[in-house]
PDB file of N, CA and C in Angstrom:
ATOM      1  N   UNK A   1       0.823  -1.201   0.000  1.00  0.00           N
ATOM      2  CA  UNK A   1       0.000   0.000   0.000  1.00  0.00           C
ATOM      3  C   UNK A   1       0.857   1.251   0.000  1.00  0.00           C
ATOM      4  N   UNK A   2       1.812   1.114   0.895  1.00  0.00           N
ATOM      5  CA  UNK A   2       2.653   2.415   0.684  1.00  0.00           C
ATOM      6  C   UNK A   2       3.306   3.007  -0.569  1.00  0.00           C
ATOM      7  N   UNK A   3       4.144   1.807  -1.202  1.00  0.00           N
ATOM      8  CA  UNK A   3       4.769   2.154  -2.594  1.00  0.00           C
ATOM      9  C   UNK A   3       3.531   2.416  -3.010  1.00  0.00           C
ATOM     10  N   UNK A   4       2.375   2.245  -3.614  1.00  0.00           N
ATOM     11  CA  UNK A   4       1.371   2.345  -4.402  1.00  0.00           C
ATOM     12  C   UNK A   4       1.378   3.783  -4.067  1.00  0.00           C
ATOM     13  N   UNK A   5       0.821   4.128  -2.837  1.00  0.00           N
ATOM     14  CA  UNK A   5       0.315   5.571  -2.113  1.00  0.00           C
ATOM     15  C   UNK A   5       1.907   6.657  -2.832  1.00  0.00           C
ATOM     16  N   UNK A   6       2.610   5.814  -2.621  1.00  0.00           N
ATOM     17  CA  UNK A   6       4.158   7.112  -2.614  1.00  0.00           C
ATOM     18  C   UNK A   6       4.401   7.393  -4.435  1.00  0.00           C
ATOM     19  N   UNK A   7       3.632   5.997  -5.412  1.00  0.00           N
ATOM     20  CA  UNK A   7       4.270   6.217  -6.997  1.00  0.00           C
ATOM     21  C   UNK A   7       2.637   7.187  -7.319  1.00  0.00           C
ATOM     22  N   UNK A   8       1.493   6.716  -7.331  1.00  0.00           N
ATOM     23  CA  UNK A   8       0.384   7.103  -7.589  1.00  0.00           C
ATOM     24  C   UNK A   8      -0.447   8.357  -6.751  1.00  0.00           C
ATOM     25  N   UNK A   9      -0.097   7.940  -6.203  1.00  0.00           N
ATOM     26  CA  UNK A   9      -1.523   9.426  -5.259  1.00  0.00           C
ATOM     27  C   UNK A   9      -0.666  10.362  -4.553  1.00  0.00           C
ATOM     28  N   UNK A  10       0.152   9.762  -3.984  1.00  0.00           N
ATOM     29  CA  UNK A  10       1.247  11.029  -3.456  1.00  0.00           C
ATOM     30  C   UNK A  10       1.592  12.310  -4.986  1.00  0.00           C
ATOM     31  N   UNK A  11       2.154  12.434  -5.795  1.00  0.00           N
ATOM     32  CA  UNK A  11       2.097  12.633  -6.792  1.00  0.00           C
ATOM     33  C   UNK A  11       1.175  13.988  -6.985  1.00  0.00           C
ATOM     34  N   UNK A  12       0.547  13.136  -7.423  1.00  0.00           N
ATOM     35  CA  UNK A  12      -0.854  13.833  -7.789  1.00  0.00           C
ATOM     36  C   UNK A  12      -1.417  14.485  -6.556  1.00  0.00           C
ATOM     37  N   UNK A  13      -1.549  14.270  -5.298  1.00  0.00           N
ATOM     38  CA  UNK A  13      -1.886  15.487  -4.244  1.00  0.00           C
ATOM     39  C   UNK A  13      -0.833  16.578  -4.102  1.00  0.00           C
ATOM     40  N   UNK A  14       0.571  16.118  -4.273  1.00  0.00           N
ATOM     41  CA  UNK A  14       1.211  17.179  -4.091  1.00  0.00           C
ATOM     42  C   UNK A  14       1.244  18.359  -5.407  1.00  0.00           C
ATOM     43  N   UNK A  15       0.559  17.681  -6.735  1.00  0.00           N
ATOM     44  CA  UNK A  15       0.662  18.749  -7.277  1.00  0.00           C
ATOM     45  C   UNK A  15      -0.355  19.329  -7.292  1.00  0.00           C
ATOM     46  N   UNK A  16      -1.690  18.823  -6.682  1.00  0.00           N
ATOM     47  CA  UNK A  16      -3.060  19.753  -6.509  1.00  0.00           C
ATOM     48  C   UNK A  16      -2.685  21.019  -5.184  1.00  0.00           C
ATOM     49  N   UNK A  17      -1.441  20.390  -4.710  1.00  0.00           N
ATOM     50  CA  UNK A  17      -0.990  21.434  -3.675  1.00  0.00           C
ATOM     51  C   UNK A  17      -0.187  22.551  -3.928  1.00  0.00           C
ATOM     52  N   UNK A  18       0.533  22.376  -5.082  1.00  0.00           N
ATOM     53  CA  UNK A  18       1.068  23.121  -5.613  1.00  0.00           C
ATOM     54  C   UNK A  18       0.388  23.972  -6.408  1.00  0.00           C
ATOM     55  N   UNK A  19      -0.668  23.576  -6.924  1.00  0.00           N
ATOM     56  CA  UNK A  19      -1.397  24.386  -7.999  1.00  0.00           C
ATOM     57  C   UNK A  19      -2.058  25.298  -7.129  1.00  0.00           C
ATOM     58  N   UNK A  20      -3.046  25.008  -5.983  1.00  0.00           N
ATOM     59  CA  UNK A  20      -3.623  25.706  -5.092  1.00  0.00           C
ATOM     60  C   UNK A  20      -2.647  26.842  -4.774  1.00  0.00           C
ATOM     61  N   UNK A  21      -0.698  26.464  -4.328  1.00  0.00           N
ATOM     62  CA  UNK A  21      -0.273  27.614  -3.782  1.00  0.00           C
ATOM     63  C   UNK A  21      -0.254  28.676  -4.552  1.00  0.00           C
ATOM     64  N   UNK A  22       0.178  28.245  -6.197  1.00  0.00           N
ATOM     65  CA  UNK A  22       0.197  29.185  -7.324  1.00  0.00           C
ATOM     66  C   UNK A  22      -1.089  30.099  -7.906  1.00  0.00           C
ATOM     67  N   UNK A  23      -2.170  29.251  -7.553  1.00  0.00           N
ATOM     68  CA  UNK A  23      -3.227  30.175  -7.680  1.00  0.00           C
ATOM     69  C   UNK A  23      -2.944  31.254  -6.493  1.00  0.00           C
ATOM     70  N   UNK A  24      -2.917  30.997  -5.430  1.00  0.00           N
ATOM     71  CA  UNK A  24      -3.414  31.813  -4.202  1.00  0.00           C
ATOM     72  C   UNK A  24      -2.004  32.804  -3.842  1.00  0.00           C
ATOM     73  N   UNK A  25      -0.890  32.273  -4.605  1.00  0.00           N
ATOM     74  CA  UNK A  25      -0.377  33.754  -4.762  1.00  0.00           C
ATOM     75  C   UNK A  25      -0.269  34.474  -5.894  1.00  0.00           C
ATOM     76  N   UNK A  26      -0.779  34.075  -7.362  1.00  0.00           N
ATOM     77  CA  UNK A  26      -1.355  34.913  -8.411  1.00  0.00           C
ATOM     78  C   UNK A  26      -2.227  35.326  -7.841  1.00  0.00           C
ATOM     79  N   UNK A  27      -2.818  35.440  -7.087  1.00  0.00           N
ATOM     80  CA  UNK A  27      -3.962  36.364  -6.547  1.00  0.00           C
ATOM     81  C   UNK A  27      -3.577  37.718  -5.913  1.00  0.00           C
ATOM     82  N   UNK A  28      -2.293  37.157  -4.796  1.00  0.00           N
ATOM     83  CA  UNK A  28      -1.874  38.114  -3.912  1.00  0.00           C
ATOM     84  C   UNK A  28      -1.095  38.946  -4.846  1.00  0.00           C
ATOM     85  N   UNK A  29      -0.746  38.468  -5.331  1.00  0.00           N
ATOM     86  CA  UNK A  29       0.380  39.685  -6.291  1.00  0.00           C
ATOM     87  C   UNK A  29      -0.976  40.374  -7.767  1.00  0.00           C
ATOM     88  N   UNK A  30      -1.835  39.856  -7.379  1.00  0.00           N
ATOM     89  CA  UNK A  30      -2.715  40.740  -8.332  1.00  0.00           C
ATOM     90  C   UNK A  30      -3.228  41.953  -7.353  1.00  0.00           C
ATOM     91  N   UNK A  31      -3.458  41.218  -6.328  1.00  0.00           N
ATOM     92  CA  UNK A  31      -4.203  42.088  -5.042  1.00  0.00           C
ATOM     93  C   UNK A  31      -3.125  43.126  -4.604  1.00  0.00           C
ATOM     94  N   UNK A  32      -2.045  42.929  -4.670  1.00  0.00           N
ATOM     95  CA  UNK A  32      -1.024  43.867  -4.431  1.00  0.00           C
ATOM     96  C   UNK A  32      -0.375  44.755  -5.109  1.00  0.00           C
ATOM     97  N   UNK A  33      -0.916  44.848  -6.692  1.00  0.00           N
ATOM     98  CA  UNK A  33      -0.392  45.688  -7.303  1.00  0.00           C
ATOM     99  C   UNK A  33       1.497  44.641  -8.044  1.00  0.00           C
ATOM    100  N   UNK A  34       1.450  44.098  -7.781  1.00  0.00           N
ATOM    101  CA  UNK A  34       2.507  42.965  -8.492  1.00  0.00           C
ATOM    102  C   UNK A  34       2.556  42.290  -9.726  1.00  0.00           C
ATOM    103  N   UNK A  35       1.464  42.487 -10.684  1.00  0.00           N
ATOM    104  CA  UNK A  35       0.845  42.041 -11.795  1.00  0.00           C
ATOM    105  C   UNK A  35       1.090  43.027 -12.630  1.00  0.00           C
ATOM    106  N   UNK A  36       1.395  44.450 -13.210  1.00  0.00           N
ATOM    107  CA  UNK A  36       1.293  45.078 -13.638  1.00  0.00           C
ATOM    108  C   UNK A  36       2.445  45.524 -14.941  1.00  0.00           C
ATOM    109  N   UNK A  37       3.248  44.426 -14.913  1.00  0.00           N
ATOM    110  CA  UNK A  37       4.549  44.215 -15.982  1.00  0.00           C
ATOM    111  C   UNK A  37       4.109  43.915 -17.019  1.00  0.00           C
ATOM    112  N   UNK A  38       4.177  44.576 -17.932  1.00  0.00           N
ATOM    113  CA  UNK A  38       3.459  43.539 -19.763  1.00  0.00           C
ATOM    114  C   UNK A  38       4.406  41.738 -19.288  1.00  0.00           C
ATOM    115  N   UNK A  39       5.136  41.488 -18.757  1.00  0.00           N
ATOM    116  CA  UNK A  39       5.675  40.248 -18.911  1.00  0.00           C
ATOM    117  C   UNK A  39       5.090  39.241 -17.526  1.00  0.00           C
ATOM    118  N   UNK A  40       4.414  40.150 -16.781  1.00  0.00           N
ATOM    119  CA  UNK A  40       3.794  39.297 -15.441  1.00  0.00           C
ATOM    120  C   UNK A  40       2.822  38.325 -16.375  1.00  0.00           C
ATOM    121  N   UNK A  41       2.390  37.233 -15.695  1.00  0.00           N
ATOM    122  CA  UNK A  41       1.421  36.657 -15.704  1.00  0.00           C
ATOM    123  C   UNK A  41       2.181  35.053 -16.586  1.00  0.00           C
ATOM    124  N   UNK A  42       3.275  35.111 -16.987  1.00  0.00           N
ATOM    125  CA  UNK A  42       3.664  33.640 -17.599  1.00  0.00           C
ATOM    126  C   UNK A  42       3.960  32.730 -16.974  1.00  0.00           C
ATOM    127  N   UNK A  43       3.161  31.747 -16.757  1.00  0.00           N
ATOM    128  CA  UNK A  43       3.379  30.530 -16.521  1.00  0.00           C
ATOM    129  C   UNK A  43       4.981  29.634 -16.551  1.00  0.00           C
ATOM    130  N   UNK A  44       5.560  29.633 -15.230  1.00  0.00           N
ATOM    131  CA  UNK A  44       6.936  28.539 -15.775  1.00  0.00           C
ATOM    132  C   UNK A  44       6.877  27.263 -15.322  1.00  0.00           C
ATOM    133  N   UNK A  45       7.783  26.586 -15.565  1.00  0.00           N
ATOM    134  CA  UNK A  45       8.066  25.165 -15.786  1.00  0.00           C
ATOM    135  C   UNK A  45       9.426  24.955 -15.425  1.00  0.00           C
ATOM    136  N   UNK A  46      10.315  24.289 -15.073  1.00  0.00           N
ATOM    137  CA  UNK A  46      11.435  23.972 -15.152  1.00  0.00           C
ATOM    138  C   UNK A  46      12.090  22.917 -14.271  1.00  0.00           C
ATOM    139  N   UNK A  47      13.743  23.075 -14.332  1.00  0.00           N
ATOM    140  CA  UNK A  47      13.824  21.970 -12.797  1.00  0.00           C
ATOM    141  C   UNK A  47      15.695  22.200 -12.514  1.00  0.00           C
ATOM    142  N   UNK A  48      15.312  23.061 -11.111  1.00  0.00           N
ATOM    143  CA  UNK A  48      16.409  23.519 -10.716  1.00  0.00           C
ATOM    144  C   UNK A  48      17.601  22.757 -10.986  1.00  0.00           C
ATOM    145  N   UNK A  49      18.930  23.226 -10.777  1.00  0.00           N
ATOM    146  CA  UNK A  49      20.227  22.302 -11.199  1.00  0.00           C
ATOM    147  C   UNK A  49      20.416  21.634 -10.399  1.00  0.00           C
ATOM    148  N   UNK A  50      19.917  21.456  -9.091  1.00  0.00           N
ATOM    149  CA  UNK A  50      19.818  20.079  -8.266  1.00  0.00           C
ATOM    150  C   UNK A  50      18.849  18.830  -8.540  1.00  0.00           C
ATOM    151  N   UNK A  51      18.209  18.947  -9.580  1.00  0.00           N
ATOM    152  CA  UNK A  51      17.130  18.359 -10.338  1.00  0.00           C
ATOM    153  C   UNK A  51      15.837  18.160 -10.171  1.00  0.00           C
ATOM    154  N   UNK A  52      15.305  19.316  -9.400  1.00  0.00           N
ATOM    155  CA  UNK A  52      14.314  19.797  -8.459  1.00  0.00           C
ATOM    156  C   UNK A  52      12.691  19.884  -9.752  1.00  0.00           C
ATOM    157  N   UNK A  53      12.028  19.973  -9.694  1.00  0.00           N
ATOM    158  CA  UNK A  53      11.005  20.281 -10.693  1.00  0.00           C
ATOM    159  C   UNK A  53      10.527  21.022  -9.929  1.00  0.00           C
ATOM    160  N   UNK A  54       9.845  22.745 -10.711  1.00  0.00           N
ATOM    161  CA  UNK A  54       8.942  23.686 -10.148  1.00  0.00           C
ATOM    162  C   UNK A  54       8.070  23.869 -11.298  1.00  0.00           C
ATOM    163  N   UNK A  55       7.161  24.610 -10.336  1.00  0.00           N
ATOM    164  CA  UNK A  55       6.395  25.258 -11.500  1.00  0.00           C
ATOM    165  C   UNK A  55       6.103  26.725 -10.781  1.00  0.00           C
ATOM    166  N   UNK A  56       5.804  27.883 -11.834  1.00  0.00           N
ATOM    167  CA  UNK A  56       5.669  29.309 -10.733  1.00  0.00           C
ATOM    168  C   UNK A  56       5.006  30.185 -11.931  1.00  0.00           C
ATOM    169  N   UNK A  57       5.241  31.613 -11.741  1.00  0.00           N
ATOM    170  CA  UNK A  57       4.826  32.459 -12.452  1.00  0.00           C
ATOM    171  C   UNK A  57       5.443  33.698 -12.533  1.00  0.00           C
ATOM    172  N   UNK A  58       5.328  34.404 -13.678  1.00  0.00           N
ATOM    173  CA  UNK A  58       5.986  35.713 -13.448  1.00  0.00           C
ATOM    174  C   UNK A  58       5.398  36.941 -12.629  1.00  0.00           C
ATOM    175  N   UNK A  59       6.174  37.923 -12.500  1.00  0.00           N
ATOM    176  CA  UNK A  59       5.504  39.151 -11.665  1.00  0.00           C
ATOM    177  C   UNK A  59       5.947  40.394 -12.141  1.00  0.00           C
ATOM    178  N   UNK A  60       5.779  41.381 -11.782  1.00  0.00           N
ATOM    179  CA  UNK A  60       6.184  42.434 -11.758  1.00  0.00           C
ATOM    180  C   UNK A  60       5.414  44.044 -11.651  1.00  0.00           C
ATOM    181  N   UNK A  61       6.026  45.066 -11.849  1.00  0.00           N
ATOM    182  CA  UNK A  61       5.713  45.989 -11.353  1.00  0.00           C
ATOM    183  C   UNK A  61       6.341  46.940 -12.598  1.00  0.00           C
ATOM    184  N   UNK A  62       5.153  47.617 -13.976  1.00  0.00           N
ATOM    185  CA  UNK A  62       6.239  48.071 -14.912  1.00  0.00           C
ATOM    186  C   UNK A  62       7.372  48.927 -14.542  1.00  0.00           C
ATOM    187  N   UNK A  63       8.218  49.307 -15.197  1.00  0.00           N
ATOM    188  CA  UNK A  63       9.180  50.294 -15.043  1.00  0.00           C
ATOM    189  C   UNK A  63      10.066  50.165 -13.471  1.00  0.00           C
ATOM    190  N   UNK A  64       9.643  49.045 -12.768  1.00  0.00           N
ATOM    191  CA  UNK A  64      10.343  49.273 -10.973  1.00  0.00           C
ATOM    192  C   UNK A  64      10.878  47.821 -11.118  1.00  0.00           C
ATOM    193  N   UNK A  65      10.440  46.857 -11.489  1.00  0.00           N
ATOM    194  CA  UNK A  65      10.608  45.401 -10.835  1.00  0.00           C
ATOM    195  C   UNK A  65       9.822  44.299 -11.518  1.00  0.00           C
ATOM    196  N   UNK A  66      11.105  43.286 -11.662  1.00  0.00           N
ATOM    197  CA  UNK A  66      10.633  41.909 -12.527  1.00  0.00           C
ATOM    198  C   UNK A  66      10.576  40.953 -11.415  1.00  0.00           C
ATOM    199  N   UNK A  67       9.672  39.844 -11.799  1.00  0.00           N
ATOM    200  CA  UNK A  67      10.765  38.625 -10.810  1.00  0.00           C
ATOM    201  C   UNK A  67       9.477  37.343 -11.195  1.00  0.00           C
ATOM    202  N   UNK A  68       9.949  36.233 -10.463  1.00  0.00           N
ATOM    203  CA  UNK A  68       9.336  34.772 -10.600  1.00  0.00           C
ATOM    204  C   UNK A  68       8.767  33.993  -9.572  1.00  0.00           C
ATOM    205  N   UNK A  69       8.286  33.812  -9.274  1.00  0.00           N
ATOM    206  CA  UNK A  69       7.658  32.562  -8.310  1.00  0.00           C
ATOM    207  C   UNK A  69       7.890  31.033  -8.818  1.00  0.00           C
ATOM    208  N   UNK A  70       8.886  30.479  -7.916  1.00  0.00           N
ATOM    209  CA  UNK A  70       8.867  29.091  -8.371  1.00  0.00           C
ATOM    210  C   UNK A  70       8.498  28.082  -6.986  1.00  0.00           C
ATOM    211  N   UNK A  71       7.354  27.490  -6.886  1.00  0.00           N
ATOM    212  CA  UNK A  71       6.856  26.794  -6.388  1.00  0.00           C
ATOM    213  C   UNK A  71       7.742  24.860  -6.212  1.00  0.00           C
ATOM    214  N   UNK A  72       8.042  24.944  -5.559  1.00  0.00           N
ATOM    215  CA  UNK A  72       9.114  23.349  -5.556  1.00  0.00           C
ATOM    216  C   UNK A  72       8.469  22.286  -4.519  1.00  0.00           C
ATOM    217  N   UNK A  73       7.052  22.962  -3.541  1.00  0.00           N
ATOM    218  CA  UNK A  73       6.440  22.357  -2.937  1.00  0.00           C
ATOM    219  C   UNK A  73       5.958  23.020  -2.104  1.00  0.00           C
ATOM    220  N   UNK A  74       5.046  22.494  -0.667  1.00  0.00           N
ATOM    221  CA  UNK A  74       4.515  23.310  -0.071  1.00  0.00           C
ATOM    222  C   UNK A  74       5.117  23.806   0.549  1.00  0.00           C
ATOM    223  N   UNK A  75       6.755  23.308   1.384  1.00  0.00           N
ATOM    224  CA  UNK A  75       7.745  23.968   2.266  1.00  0.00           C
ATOM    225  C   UNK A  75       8.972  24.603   1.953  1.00  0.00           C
ATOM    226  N   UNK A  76       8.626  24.772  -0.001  1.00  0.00           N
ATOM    227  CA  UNK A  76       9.787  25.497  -0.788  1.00  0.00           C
ATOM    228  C   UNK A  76       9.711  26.172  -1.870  1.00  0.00           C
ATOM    229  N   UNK A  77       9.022  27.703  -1.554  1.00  0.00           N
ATOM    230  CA  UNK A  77       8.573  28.670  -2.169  1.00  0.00           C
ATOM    231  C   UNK A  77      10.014  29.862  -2.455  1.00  0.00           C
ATOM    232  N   UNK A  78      10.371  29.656  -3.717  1.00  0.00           N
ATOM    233  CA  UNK A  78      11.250  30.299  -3.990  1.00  0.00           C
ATOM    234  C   UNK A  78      10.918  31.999  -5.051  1.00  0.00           C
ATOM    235  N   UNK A  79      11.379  32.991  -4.349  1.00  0.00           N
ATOM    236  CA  UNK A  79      10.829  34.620  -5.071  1.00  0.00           C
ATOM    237  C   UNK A  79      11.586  35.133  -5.461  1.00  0.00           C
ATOM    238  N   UNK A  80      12.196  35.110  -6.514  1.00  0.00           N
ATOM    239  CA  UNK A  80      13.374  35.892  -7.324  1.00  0.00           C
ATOM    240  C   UNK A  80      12.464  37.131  -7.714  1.00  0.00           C
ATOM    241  N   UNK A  81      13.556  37.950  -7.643  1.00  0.00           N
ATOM    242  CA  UNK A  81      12.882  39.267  -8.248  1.00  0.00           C
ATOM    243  C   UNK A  81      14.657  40.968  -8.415  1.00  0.00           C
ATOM    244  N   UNK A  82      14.073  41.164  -9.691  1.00  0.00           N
ATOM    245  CA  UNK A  82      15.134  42.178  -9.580  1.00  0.00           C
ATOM    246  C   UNK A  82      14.700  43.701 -10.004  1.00  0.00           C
ATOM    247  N   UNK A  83      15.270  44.451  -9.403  1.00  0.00           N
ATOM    248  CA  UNK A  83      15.054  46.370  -9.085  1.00  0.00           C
ATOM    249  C   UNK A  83      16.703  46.541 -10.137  1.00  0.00           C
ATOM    250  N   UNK A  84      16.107  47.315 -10.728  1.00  0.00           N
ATOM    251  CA  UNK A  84      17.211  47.685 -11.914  1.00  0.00           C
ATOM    252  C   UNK A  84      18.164  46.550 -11.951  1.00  0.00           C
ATOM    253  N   UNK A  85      19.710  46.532 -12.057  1.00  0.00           N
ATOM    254  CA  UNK A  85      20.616  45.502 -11.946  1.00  0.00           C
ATOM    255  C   UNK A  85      20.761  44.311 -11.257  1.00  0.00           C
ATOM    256  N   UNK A  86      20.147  45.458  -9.755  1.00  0.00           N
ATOM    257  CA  UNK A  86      20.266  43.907  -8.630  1.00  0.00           C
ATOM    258  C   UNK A  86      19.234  42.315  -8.428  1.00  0.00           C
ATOM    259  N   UNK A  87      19.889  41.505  -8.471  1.00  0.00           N
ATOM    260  CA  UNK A  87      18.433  40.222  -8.630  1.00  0.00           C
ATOM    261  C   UNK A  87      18.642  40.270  -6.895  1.00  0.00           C
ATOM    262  N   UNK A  88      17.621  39.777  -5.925  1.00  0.00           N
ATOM    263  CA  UNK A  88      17.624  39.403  -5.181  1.00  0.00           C
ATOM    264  C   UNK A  88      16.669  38.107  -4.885  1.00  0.00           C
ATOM    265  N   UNK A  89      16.684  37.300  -3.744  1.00  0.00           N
ATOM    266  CA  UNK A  89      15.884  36.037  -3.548  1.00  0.00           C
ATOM    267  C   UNK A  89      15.292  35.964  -2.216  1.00  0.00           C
ATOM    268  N   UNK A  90      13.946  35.473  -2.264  1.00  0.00           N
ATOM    269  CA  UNK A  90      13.169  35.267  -0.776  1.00  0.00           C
ATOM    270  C   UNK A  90      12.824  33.592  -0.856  1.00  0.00           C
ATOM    271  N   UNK A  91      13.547  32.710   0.588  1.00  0.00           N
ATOM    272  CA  UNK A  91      12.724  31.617   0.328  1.00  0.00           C
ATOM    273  C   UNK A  91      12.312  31.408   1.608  1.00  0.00           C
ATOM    274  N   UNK A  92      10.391  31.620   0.514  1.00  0.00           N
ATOM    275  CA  UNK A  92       9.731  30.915   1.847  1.00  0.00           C
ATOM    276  C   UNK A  92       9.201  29.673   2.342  1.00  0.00           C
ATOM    277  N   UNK A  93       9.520  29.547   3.333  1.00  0.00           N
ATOM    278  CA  UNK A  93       8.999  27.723   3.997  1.00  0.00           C
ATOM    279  C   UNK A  93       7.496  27.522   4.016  1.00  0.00           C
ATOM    280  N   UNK A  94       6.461  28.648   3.626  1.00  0.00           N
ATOM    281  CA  UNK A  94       4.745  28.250   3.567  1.00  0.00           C
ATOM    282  C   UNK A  94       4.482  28.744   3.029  1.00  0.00           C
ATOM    283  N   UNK A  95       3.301  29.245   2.526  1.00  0.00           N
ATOM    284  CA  UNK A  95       2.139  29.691   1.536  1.00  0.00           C
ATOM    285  C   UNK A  95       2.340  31.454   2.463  1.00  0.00           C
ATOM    286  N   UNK A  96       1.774  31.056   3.854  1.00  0.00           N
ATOM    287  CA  UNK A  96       1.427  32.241   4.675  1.00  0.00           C
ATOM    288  C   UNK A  96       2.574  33.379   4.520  1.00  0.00           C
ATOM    289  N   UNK A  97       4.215  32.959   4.688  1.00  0.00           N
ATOM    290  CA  UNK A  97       5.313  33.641   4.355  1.00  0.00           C
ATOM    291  C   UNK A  97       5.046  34.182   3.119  1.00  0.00           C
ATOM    292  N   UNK A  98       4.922  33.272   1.699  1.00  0.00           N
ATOM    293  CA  UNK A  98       5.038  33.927   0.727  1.00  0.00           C
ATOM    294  C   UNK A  98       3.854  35.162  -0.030  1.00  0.00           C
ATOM    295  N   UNK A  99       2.759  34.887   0.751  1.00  0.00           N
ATOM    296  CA  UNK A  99       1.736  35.664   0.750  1.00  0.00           C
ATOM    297  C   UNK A  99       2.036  37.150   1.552  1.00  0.00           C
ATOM    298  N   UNK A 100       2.636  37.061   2.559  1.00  0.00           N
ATOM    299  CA  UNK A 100       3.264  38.296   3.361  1.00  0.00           C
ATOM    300  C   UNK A 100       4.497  38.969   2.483  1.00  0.00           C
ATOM    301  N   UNK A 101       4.920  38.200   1.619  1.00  0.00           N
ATOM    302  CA  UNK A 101       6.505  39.162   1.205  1.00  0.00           C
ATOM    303  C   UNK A 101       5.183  39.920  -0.324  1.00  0.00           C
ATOM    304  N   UNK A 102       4.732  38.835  -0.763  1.00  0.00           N
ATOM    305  CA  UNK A 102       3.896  39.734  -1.937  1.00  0.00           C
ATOM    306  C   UNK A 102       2.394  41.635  -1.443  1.00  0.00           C
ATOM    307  N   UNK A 103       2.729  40.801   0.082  1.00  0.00           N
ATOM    308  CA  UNK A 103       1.749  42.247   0.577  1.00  0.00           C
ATOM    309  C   UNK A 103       3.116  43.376   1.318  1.00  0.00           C
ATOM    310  N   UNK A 104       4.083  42.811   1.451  1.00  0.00           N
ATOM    311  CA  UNK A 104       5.069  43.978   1.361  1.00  0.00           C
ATOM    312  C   UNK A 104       5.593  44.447   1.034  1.00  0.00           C
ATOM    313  N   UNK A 105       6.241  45.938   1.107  1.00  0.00           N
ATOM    314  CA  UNK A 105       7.307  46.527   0.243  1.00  0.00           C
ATOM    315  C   UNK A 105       8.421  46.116  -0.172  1.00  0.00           C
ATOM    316  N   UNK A 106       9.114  44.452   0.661  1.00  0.00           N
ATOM    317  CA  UNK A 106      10.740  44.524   0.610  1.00  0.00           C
ATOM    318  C   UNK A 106      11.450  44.713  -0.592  1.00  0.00           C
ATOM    319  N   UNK A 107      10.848  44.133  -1.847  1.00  0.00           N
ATOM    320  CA  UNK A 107      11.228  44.022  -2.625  1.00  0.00           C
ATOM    321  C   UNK A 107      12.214  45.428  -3.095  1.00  0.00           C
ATOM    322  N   UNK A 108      11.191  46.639  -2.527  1.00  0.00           N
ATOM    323  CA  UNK A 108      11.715  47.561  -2.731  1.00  0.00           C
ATOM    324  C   UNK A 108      13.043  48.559  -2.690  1.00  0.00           C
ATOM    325  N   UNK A 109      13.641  47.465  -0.646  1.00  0.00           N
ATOM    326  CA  UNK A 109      14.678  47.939  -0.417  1.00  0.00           C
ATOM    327  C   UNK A 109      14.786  49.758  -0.285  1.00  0.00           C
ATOM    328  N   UNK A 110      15.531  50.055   0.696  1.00  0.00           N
ATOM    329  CA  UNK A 110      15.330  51.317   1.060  1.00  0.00           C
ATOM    330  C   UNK A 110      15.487  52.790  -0.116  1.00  0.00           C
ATOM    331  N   UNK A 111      16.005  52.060  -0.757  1.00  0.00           N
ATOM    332  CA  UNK A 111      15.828  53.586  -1.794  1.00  0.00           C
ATOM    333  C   UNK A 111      14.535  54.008  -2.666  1.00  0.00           C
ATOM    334  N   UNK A 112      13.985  52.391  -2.884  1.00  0.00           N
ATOM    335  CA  UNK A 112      12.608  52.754  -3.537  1.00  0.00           C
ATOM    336  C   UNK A 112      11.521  53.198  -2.781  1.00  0.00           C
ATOM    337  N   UNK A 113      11.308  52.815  -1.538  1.00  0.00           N
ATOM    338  CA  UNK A 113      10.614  53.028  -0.372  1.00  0.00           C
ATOM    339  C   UNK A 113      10.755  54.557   0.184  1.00  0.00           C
ATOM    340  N   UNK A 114      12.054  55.162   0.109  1.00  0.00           N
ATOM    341  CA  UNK A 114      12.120  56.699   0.302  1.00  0.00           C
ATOM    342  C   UNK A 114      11.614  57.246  -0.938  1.00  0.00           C
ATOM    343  N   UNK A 115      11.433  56.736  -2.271  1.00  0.00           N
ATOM    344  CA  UNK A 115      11.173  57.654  -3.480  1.00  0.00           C
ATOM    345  C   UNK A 115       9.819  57.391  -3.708  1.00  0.00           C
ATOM    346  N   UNK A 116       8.923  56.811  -3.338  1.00  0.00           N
ATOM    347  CA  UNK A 116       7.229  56.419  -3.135  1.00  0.00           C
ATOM    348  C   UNK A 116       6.965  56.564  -2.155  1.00  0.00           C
TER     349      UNK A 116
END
């Protein structure tokens, strides 16, 4: 029963879990003003160089800020995002973390935050 549970259904719940997180932070970053890049909204795919498989989405903010959401599971929410030159990275361990960095400024870092 276990191998069965771990090749077949494990699987498949973890990616209904994954899909749920990706909806529910395309939401927050719509709700937050994070959507607003002609390049936000694309769908990715890939699989980190440790041979990780994600799936995520783009973001951004025109003219201020790009970045990605890559989803690797429910306890490995990875947020790339870059402000002119600099890329920086947030990884969060839940849904609740990554929902809090998309309702805050950090991305902004103190110089954008004094100029808005």
């Amino acid at each position: 029963m276990s191998e069965y549970y771990n090749k077949f259904i494990k699987p498949d719940r973890d990616k209904e879990i994954n899909q749920t997180i990706l909806e529910t932070l395309r939401g927050s970053a719509h709700e937050f003003g994070k959507m607003s890049s002609p390049t936000a909204g694309v769908d990715t795919k890939g699989t980190s160089k440790k041979g990780k498989k994600y799936e995520g989405f783009t973001f951004g903010i025109s003219a201020r800020m790009d970045g990605e959401v890559k989803v690797f599971g429910k306890n490995f929410i990875l947020i790339n995002w870059q402000v002119g030159k600099q890329w920086e990275n947030q990884v969060c361990r839940s849904l609740n973390e990554a929902e809090n960095w998309f309702r805050s400024d950090e991305w902004a870092g103190n110089e954008e935050k004094e100029a808005f």
